[in-house]
Protein backbone atom coordinates (compact mmCIF):
# COMPACT_ATOMS: atom_id res chain seq x y z
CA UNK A 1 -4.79 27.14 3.94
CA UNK A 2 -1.12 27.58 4.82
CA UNK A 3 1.57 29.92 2.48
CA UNK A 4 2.72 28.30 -0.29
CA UNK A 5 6.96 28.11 -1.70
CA UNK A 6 7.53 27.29 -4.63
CA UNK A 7 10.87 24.48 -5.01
CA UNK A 8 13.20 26.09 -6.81
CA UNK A 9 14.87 22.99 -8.67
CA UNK A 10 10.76 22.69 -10.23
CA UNK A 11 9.82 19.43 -8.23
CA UNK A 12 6.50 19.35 -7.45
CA UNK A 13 5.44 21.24 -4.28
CA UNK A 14 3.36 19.77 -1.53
CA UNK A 15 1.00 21.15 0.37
CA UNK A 16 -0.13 20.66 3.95
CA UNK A 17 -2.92 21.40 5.33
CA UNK A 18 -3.33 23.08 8.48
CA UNK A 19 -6.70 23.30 10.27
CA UNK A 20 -7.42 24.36 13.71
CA UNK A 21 -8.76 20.71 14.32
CA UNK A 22 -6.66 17.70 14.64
CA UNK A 23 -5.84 16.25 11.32
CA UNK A 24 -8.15 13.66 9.74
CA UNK A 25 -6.11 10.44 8.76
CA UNK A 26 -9.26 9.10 7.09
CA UNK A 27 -8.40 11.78 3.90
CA UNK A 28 -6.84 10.02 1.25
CA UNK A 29 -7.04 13.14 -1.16
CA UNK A 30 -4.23 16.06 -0.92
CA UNK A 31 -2.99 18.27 -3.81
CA UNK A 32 0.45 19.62 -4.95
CA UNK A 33 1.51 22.09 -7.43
CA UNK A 34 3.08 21.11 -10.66
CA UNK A 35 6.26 22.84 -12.33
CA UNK A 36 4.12 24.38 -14.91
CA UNK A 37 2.11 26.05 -11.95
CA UNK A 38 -1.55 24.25 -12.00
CA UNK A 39 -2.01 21.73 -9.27
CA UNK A 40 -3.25 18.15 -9.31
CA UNK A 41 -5.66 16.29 -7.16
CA UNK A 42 -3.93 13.20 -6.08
CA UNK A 43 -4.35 9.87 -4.42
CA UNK A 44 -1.84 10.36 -1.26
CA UNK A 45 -2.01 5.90 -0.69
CA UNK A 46 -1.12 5.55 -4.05
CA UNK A 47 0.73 9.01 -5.17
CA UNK A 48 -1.38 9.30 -8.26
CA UNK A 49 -3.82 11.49 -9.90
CA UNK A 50 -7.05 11.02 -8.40
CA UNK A 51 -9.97 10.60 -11.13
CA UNK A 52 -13.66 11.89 -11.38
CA UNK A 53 -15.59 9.91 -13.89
CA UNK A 54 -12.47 8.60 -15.13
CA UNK A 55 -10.87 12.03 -16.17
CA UNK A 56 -7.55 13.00 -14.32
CA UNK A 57 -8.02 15.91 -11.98
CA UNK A 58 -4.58 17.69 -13.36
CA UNK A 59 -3.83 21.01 -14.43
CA UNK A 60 -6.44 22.89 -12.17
CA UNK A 61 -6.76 26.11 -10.54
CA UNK A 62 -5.51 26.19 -6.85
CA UNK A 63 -9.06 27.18 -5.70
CA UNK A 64 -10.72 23.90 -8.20
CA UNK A 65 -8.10 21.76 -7.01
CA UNK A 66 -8.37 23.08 -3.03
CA UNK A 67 -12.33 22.70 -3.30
CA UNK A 68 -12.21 19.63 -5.58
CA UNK A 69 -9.84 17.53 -2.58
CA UNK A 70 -12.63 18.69 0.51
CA UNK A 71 -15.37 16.94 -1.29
CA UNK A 72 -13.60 14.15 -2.62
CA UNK A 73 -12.13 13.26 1.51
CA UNK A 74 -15.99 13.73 2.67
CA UNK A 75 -16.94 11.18 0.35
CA UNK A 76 -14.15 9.01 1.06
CA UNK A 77 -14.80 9.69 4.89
CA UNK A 78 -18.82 9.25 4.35
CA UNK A 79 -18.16 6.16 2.47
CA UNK A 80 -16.05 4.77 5.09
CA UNK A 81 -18.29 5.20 7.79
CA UNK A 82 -20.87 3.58 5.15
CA UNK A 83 -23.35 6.98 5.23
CA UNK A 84 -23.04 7.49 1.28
CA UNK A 85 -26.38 6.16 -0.22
């Protein structure tokens, strides 16, 4: 994971994601840290909160939120490439 700065003005911070492979344009699933200092799961095609069972995946842990977007772009990716059962 690369270094995180936080925005001094309190906008939401961004995060991207370095990895020694190329990057995957089939994730749709990112996260950025709020002003309050948790981070959100969100839907980078539509800019919103992503949802598991219909709950909002805000106000997590950088490690929930870090672990929580990996699985949620292998399903995406798996489900693409219809290998989801």
């Amino acid at each position: 994971m690369s270094s995180v700065r936080l925005p001094e003005n309190g906008a939401p911070c961004y995060i991207a994601r370095v990895s020694s492979e190329a990057a995957m344009p089939e994730n749709r699933y990112d996260l950025r840290q709020e002003p309050d200092g948790t981070w959100t799961v969100f839907d980078i095609f539509t800019g919103m909160p992503a949802l598991v069972n219909e709950v909002e995946q805000v106000g997590l842990e950088l490690e929930q939120a870090d672990d929580l977007v990996d699985l949620l772009n292998l399903l995406y990716i798996r489900r693409r490439s219809g290998s989801v059962h």
